[in-house]
C-alpha atoms as a PDB file:
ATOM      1  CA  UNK A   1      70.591  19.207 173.830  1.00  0.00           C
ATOM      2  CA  UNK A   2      69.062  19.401 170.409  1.00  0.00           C
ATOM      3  CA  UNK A   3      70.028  21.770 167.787  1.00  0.00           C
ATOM      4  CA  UNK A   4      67.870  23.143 165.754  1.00  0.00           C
ATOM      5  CA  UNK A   5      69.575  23.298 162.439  1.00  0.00           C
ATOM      6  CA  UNK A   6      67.234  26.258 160.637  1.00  0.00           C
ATOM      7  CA  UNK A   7      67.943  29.791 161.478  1.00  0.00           C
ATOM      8  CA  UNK A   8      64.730  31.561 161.745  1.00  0.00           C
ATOM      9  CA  UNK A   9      64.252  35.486 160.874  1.00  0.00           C
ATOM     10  CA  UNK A  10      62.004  36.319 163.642  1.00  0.00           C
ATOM     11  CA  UNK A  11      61.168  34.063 167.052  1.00  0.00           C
ATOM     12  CA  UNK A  12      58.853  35.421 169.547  1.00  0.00           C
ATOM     13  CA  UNK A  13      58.392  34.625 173.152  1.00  0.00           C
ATOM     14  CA  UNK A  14      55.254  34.911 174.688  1.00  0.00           C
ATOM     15  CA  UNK A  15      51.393  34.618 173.487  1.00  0.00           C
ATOM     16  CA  UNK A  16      48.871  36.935 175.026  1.00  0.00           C
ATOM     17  CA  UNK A  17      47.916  40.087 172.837  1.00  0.00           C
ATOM     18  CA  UNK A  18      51.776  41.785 172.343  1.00  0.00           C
ATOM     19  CA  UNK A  19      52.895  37.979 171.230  1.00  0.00           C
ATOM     20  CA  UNK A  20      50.071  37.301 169.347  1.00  0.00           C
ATOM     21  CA  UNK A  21      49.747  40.694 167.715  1.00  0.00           C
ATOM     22  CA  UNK A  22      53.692  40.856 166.645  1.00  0.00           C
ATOM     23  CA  UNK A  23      53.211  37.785 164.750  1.00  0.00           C
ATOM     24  CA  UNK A  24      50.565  38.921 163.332  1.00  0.00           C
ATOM     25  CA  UNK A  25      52.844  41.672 161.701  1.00  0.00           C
ATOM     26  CA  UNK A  26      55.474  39.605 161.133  1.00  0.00           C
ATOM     27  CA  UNK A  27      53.371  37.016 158.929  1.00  0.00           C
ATOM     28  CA  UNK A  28      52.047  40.157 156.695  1.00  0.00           C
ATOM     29  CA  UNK A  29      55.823  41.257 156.461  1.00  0.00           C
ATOM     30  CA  UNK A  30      56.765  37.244 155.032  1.00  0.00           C
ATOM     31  CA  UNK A  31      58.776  37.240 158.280  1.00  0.00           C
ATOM     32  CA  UNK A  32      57.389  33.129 158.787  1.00  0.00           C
ATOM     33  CA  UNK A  33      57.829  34.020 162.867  1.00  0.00           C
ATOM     34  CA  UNK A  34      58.113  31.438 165.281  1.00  0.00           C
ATOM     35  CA  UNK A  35      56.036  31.747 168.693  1.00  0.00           C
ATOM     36  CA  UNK A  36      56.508  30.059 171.717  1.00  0.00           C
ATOM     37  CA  UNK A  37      53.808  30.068 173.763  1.00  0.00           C
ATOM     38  CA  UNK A  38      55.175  29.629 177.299  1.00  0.00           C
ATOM     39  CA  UNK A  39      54.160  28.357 180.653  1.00  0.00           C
ATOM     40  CA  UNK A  40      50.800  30.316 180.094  1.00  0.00           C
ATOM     41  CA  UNK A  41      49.240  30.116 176.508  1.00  0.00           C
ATOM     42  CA  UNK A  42      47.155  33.089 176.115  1.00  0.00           C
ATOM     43  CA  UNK A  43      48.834  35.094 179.036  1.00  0.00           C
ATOM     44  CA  UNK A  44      47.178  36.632 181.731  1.00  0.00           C
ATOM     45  CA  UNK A  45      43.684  37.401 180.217  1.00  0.00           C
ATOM     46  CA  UNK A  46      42.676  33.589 180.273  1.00  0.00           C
ATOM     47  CA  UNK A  47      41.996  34.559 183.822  1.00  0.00           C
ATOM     48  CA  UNK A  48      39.716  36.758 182.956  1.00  0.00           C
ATOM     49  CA  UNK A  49      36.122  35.812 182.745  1.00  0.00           C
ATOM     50  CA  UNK A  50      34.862  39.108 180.804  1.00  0.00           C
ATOM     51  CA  UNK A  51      37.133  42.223 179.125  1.00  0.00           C
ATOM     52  CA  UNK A  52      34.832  44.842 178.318  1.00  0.00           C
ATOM     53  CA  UNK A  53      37.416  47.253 177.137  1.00  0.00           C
ATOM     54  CA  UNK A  54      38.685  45.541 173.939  1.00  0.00           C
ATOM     55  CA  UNK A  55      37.865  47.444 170.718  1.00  0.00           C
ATOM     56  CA  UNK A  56      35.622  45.078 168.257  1.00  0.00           C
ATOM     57  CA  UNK A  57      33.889  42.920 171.087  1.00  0.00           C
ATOM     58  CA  UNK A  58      30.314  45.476 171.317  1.00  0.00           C
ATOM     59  CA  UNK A  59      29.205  42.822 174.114  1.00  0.00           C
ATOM     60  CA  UNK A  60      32.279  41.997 175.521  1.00  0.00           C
ATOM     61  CA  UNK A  61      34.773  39.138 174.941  1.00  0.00           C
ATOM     62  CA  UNK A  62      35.407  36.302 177.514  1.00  0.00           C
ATOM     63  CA  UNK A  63      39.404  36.406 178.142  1.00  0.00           C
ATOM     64  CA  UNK A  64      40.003  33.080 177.162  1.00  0.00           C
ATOM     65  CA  UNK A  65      38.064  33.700 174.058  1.00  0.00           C
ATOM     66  CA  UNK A  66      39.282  36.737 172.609  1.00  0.00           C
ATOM     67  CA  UNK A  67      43.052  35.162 172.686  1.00  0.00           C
ATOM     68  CA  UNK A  68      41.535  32.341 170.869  1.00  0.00           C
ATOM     69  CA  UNK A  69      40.476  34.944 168.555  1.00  0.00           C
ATOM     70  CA  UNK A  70      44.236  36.145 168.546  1.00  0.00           C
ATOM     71  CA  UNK A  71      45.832  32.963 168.327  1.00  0.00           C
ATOM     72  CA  UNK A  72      43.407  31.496 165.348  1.00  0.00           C
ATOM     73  CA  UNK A  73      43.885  34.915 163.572  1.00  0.00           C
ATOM     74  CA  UNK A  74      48.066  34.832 163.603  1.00  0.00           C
ATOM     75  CA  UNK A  75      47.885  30.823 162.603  1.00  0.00           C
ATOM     76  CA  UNK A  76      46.017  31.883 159.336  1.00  0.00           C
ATOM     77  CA  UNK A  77      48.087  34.317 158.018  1.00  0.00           C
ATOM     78  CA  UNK A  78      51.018  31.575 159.096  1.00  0.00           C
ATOM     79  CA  UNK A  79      52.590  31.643 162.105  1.00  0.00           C
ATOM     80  CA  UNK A  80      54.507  28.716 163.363  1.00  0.00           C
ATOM     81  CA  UNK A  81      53.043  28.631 167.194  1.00  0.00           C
ATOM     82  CA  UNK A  82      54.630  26.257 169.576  1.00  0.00           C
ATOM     83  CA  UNK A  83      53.578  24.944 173.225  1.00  0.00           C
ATOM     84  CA  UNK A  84      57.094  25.117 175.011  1.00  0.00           C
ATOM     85  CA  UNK A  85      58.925  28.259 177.653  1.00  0.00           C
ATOM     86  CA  UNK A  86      62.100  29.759 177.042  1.00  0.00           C
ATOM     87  CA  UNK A  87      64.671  28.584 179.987  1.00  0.00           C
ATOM     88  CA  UNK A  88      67.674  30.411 178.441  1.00  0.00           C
ATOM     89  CA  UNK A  89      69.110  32.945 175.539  1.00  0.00           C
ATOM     90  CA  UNK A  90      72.148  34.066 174.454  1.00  0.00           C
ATOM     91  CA  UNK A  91      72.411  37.319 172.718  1.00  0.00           C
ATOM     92  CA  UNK A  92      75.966  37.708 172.945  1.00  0.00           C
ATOM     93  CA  UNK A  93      76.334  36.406 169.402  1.00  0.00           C
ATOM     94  CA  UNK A  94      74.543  36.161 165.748  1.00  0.00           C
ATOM     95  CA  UNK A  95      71.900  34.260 165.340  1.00  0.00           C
ATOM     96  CA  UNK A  96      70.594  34.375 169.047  1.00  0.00           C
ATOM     97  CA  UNK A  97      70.281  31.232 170.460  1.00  0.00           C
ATOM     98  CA  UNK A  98      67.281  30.418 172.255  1.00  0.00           C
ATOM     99  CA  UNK A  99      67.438  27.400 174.686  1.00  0.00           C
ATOM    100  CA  UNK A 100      63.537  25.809 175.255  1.00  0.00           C
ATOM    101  CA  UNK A 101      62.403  23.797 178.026  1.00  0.00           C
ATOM    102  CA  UNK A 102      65.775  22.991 178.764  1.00  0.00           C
ATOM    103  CA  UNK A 103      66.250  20.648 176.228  1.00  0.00           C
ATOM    104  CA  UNK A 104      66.334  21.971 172.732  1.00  0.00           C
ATOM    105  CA  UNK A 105      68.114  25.190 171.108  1.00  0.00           C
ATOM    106  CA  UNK A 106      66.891  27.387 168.445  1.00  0.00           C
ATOM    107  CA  UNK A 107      68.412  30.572 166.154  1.00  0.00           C
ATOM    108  CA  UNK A 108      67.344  33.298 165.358  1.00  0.00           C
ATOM    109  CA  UNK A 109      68.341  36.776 163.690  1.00  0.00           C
ATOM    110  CA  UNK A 110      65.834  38.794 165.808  1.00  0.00           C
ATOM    111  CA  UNK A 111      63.538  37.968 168.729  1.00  0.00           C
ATOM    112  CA  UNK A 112      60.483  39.845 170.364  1.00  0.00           C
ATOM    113  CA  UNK A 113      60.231  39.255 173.843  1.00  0.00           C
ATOM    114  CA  UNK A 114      56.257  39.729 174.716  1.00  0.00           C
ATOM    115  CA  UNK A 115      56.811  37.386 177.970  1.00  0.00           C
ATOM    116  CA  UNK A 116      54.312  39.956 180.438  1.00  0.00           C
ATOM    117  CA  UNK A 117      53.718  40.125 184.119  1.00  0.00           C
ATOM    118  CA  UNK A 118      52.498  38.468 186.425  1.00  0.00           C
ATOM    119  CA  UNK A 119      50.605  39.941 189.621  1.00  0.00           C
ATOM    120  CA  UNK A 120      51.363  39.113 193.072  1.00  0.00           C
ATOM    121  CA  UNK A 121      48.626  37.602 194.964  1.00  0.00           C
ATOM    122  CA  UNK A 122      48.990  36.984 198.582  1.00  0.00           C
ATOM    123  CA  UNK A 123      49.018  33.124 198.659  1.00  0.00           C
ATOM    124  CA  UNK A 124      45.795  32.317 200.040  1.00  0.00           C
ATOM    125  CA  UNK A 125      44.061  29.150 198.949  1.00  0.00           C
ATOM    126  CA  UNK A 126      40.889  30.900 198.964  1.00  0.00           C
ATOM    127  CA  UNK A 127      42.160  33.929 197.082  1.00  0.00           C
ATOM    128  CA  UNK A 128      43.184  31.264 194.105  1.00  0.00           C
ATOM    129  CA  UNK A 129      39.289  29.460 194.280  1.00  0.00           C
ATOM    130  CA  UNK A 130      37.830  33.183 193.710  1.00  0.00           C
ATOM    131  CA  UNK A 131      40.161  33.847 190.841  1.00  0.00           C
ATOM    132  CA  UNK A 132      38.074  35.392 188.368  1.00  0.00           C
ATOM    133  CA  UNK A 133      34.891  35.001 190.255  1.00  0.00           C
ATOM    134  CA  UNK A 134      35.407  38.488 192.333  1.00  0.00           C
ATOM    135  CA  UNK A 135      39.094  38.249 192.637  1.00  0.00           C
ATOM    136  CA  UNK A 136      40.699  40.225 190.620  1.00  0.00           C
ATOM    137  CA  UNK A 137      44.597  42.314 189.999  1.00  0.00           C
ATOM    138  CA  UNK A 138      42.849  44.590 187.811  1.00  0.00           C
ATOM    139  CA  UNK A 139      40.643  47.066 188.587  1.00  0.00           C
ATOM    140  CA  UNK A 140      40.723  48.998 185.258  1.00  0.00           C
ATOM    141  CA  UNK A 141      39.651  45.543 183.677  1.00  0.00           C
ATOM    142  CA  UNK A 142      37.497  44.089 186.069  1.00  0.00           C
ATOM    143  CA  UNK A 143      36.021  47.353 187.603  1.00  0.00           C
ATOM    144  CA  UNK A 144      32.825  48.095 185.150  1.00  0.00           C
ATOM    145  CA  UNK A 145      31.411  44.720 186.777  1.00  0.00           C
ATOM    146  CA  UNK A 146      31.272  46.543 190.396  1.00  0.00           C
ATOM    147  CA  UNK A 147      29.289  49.326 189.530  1.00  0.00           C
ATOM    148  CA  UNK A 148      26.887  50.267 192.935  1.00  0.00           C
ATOM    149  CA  UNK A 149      28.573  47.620 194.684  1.00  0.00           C
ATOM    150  CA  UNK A 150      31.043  46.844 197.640  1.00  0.00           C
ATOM    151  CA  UNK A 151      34.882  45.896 197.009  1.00  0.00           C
ATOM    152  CA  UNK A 152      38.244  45.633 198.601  1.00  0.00           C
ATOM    153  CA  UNK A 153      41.343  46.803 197.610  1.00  0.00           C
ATOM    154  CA  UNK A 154      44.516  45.089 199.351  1.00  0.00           C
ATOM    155  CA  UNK A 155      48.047  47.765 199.322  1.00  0.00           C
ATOM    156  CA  UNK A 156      49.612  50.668 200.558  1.00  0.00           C
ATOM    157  CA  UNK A 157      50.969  52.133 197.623  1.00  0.00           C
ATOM    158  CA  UNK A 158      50.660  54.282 194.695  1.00  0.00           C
ATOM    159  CA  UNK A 159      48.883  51.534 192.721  1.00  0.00           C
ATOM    160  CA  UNK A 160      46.824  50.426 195.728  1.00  0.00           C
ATOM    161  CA  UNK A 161      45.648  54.417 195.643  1.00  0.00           C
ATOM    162  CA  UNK A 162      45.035  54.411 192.154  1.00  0.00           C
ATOM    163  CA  UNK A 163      42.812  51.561 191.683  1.00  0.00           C
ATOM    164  CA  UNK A 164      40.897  52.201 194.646  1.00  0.00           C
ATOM    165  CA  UNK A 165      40.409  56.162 193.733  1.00  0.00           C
ATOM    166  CA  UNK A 166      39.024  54.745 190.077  1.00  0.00           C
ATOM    167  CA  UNK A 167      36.762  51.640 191.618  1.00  0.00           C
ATOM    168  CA  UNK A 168      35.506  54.452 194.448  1.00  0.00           C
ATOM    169  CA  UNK A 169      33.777  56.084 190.793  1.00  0.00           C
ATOM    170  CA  UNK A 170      32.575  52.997 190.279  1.00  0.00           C
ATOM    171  CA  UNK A 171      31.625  50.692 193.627  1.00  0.00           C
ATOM    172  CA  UNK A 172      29.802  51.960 196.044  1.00  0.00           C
ATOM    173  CA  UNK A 173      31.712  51.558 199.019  1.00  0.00           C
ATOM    174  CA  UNK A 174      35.649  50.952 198.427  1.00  0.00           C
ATOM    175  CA  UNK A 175      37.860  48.814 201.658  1.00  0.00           C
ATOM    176  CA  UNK A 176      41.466  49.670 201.270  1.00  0.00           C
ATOM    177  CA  UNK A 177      43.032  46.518 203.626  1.00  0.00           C
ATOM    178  CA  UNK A 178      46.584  48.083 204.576  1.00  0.00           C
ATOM    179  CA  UNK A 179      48.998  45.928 206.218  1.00  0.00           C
ATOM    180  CA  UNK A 180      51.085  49.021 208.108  1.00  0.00           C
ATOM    181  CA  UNK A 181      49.842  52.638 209.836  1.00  0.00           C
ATOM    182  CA  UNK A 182      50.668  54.606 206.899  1.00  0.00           C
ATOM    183  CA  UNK A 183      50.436  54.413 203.245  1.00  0.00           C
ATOM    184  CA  UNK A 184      53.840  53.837 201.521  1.00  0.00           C
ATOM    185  CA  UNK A 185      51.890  55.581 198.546  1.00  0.00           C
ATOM    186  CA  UNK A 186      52.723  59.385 197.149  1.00  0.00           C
ATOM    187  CA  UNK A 187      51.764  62.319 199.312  1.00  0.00           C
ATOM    188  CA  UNK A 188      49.814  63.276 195.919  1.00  0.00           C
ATOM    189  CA  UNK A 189      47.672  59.684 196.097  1.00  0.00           C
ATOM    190  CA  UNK A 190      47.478  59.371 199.306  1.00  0.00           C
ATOM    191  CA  UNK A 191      45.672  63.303 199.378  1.00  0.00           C
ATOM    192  CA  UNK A 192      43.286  61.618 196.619  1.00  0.00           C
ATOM    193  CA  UNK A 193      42.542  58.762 198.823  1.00  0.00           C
ATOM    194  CA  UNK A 194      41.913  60.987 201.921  1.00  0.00           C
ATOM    195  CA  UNK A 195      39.473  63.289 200.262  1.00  0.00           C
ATOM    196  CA  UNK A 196      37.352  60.454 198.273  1.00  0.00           C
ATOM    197  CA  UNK A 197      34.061  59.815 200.608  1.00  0.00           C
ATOM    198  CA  UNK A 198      33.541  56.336 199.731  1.00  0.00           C
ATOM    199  CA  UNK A 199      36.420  55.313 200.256  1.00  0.00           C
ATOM    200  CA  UNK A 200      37.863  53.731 203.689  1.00  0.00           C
ATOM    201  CA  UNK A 201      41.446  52.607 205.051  1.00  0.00           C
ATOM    202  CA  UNK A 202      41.370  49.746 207.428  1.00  0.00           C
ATOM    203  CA  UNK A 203      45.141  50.738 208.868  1.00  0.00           C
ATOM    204  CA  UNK A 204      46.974  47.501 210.297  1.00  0.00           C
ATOM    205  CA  UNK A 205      44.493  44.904 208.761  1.00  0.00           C
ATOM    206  CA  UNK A 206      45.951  41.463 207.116  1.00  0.00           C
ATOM    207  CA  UNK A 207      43.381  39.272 205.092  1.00  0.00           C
ATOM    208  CA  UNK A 208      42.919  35.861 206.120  1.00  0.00           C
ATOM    209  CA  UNK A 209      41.147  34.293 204.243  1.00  0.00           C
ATOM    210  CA  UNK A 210      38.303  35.411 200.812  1.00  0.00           C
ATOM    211  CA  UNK A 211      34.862  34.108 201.287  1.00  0.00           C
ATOM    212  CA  UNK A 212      32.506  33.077 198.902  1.00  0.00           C
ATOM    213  CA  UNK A 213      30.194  30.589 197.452  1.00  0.00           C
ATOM    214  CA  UNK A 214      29.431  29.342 194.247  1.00  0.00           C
ATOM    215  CA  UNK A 215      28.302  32.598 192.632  1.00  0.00           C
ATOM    216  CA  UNK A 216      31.606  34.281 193.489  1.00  0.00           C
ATOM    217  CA  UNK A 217      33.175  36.658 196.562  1.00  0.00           C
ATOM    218  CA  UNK A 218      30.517  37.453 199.568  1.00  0.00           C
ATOM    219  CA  UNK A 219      33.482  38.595 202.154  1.00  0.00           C
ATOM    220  CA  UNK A 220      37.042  38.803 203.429  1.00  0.00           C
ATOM    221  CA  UNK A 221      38.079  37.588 206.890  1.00  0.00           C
ATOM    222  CA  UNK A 222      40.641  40.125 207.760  1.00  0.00           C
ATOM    223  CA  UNK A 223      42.902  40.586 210.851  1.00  0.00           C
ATOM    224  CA  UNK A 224      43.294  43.646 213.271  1.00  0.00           C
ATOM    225  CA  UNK A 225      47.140  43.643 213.510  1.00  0.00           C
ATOM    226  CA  UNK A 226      46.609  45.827 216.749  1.00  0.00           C
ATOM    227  CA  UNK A 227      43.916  44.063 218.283  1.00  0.00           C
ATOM    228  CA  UNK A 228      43.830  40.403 217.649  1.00  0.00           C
ATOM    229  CA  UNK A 229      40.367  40.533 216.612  1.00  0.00           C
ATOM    230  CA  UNK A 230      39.636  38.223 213.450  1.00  0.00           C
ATOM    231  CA  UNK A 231      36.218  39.273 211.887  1.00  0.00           C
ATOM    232  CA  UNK A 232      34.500  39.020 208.594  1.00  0.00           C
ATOM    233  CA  UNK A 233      33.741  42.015 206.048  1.00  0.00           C
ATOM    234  CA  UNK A 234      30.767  41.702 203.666  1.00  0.00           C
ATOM    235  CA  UNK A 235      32.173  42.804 200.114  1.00  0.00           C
ATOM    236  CA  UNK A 236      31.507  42.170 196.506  1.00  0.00           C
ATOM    237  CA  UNK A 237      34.871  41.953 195.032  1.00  0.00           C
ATOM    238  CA  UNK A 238      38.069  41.797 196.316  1.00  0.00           C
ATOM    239  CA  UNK A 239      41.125  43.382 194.016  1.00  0.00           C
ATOM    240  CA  UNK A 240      44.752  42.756 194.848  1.00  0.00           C
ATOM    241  CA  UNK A 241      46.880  45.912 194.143  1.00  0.00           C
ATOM    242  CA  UNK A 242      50.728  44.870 195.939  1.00  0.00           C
ATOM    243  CA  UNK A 243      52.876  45.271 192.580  1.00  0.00           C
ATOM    244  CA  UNK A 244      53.436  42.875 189.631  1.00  0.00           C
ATOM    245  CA  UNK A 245      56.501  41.270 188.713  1.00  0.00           C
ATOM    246  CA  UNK A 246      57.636  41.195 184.826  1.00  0.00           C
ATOM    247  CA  UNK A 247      58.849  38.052 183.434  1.00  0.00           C
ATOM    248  CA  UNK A 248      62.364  39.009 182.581  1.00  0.00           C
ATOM    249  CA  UNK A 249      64.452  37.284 184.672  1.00  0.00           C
ATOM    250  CA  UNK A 250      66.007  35.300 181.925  1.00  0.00           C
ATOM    251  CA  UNK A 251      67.193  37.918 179.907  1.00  0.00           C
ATOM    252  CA  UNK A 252      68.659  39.941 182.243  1.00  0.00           C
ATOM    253  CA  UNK A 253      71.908  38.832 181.496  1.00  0.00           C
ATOM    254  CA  UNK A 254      71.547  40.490 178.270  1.00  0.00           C
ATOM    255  CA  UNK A 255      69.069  43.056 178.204  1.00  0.00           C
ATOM    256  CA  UNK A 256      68.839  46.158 180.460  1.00  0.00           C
ATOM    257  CA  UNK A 257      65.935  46.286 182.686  1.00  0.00           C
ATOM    258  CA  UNK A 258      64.913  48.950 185.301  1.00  0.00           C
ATOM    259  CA  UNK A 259      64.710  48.687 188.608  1.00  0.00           C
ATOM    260  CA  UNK A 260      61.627  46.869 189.332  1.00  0.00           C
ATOM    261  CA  UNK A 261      62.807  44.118 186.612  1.00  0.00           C
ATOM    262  CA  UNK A 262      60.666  46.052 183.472  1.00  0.00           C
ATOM    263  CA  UNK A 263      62.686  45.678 180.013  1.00  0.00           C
ATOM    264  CA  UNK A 264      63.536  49.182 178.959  1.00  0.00           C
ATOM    265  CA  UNK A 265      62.630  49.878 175.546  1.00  0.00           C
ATOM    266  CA  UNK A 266      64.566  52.795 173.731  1.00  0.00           C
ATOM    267  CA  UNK A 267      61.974  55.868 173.478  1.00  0.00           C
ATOM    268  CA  UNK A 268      58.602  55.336 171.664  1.00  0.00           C
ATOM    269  CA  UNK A 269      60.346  52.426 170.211  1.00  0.00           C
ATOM    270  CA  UNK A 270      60.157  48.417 171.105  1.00  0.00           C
ATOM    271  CA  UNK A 271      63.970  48.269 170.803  1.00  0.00           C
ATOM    272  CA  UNK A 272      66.153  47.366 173.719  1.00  0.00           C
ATOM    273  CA  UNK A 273      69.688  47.691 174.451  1.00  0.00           C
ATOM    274  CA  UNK A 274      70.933  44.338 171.691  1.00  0.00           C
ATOM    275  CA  UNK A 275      69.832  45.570 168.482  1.00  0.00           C
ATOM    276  CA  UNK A 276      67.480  43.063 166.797  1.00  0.00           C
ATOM    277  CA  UNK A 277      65.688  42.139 170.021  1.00  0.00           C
ATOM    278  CA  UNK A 278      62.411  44.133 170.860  1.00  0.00           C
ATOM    279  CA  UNK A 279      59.908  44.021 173.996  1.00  0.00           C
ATOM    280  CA  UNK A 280      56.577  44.765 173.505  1.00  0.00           C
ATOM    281  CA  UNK A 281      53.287  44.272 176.190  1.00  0.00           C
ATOM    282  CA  UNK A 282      53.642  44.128 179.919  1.00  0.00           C
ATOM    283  CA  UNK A 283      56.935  43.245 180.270  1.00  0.00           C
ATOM    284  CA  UNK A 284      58.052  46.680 179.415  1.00  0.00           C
ATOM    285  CA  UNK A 285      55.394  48.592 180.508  1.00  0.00           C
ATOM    286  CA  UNK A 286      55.021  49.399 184.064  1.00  0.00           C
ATOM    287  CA  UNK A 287      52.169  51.749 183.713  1.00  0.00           C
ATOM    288  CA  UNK A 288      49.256  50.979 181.661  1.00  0.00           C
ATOM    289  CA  UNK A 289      49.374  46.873 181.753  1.00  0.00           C
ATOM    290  CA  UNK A 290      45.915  46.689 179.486  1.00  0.00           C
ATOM    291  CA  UNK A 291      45.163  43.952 176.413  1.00  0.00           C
ATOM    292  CA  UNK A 292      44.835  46.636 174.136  1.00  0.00           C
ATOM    293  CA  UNK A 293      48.117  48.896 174.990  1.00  0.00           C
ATOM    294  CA  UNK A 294      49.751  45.263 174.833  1.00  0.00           C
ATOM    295  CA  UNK A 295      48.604  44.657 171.413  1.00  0.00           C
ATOM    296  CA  UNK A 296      49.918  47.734 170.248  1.00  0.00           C
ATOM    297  CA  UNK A 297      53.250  47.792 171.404  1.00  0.00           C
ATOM    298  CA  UNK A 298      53.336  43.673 169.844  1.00  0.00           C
ATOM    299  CA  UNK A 299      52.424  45.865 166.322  1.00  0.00           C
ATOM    300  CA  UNK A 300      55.770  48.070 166.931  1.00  0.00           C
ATOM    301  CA  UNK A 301      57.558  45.246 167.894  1.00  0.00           C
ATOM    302  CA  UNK A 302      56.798  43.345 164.966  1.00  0.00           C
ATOM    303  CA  UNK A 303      56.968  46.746 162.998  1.00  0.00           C
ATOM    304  CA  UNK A 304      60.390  47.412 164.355  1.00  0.00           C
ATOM    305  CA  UNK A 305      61.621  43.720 163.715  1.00  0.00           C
ATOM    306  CA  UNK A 306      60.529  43.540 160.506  1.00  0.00           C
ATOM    307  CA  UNK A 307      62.351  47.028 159.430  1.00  0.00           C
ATOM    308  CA  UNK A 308      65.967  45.987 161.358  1.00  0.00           C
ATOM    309  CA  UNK A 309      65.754  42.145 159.269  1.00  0.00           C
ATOM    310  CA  UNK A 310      64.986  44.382 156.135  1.00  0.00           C
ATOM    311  CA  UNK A 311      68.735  45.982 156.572  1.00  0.00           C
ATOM    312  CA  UNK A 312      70.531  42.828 158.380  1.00  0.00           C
ATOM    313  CA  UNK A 313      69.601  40.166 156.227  1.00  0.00           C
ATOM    314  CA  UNK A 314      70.952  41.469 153.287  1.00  0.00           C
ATOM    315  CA  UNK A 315      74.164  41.897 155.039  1.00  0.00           C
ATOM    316  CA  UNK A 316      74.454  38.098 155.622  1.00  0.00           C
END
C-alpha cells in the first residue's frame, strides 16, 4: 500500500455537479482540493443526452457536456482532479485516511463526500441499448422531451406516482407497468394517480423486454402476470421509477445514514455526524436528485469545509 506522504486540507470524492461545484469553492477559498473522480467521471448526467433545466444553457446542454463545462471550470481556478474510486476511509482519527483503488492511501483534514446515486434499472439488455435514447430514471429531467407523446412508467410506489402524475402534464398518454395488484404507493398518490385521465395502471404486468430502433424507444414487450399473455405496447419513452440506491456503502462505518442508505446531513447544513466531513448532491438527498440542487448543496459543502479548516488548522 502506498502512502501518500502530504496531508491535504480538503479531498473530495465524487465528480458530477456537487463534486465539481465544491471544488470549485474550495479553489476560491486557497483550499488546493483534491478530487477523485470515481468509477463514473462526470456522474450520472453523462447519461443524459439533453438537460434542459440547467440555469445558463438558453438551448440546453448535452449531459456529458455541461460536466465538461464543470470539470474544465474547477481545473482553472486549480483543482487537483484525479481518475481513481475510493475503496475505503477511516475517520476514526486526524487526518482521515482515504484508501484509493485499493492500493494507495491519502490524508486529509476534511473530506466532502459528493459520491451520488445510482438508479435501479431492471436488468434488461435492451433497457441498457435504449439508455438515453427513450430510457430514462428521470422524468423531471427527461420529461420536457415527451410533450404530446406516449410513455411508460415502471413502479408501484410513491415515486412511481409522482413521476407519472408530472409526465401525465406532459405526455399524452402515461402506462404505469406495476408488477403486483396494488400500489405500494401513499393513499395520497395513489388518489392522484386514480383521478388523472391520462393516465393508466397495467396491474400485474412485468416488462420483458424495450423495443426500439435506431432513432430510440418504439415499445415495451410486457407480461400479463395473470394471464400468460406476452404482447407488445407502442410507447415513446419508457422511464424507470423502482428507487435509487446512494453510494454510501463505504462510509457507513463512519457516517450515519438513514434508512434507505442516504447520508444524513445536520439541518440546512452539509455536515454529517464526524465533524470535518460534509455530503453534498444525491447522496444525501432523497428528494429532489436534480444537477442543479446537486450543485448547490457541493457550494455548502465546500462553504462549510472551508469555514471548519478556517478554525482547525490553526489548531494544528
Amino acid at each position: 500500500m502506498i502512502m501518500e506522504e502530504q496531508i491535504y486540507k480538503v479531498l473530495i470524492i465524487g465528480s458530477g455537479p456537487a463534486g465539481f461545484t465544491a471544488a470549485i469553492y474550495a479553489c476560491r477559498a486557497n483550499l488546493n482540493p483534491v478530487l477523485y473522480e470515481g468509477m463514473q467521471p462526470g456522474g450520472q448526467l453523462t447519461e443524459t443526452t439533453r438537460i434542459e433545466n440547467f440555469p445558463g444553457y438558453p438551448e440546453g446542454v448535452d449531459g456529458n457536456d455541461l460536466m465538461e463545462d464543470l470539470r474544465k471550470q474547477a481545473i482553472r481556478l486549480g483543482a487537483d482532479i484525479r481518475f481513481g474510486a475510493v475503496t475505503k476511509v477511516d475517520f476514526s482519527k486526524r487526518p482521515f485516511l482515504i484508501t484509493v483503488d485499493d492500493e494507495k492511501v491519502v490524508m486529509a483534514h476534511s473530506v466532502i463526500i459528493a459520491t451520488g446515486a445510482t438508479a435501479r434499472y431492471l436488468g434488461l439488455e435492451s433497457e441498457t441499448r435504449f439508455r438515453g435514447q427513450g430510457v430514462s430514471a428521470c422524468a423531471t429531467c427527461d420529461g420536457f422531451f415527451y410533450r404530446g407523446k406516449t410513455v411508460a412508467v415502471v413502479g408501484g410506489g410513491d415515486t412511481a406516482c409522482e413521476e407519472a402524475t408530472y409526465l401525465a402534464t406532459l405526455a399524452k398518454k402515461v402506462y404505469m407497468v406495476v408488477r403486483r395488484d396494488v400500489f405500494r404507493a401513499s393513499e395520497t398518490m395513489r388518489k392522484r394517480v386514480e383521478s388523472t385521465p391520462n393516465i393508466e395502471v397495467l396491474w400485474n404486468h412485468n416488462t420483458k423486454e424495450v423495443l426500439g430502433d435506431s432513432s430510440g424507444v418504439t415499445g415495451v414487450r410486457l407480461l400479463n402476470n395473470k394471464t400468460g399473455n406476452v404482447y407488445d405496447l407502442p410507447v415513446d419513452g419508457f422511464f424507470l421509477a423502482i428507487g435509487h440506491h446512494p453510494n454510501s456503502d463505504v462510509f457507513k462505518e463512519y457516517i450515519t445514514t438513514n434508512p434507505e442508505g442516504y447520508i444524513v446531513t445536520e439541518g440546512k447544513t452539509s455536515k454529517t455526524n464526524v465533524e470535518g466531513v460534509f455530503a453534498a448532491g444525491d447522496v444525501q438527498d432523497p428528494s429532489y436528485r436534480q444537477a442543479v440542487t446537486a450543485a448547490g448543496s457541493g457550494c455548502k459543502a465546500g462553504l462549510d469545509a472551508e469555514r471548519f479548516l478556517a478554525c482547525y488548522l490553526p489548531t494544528l
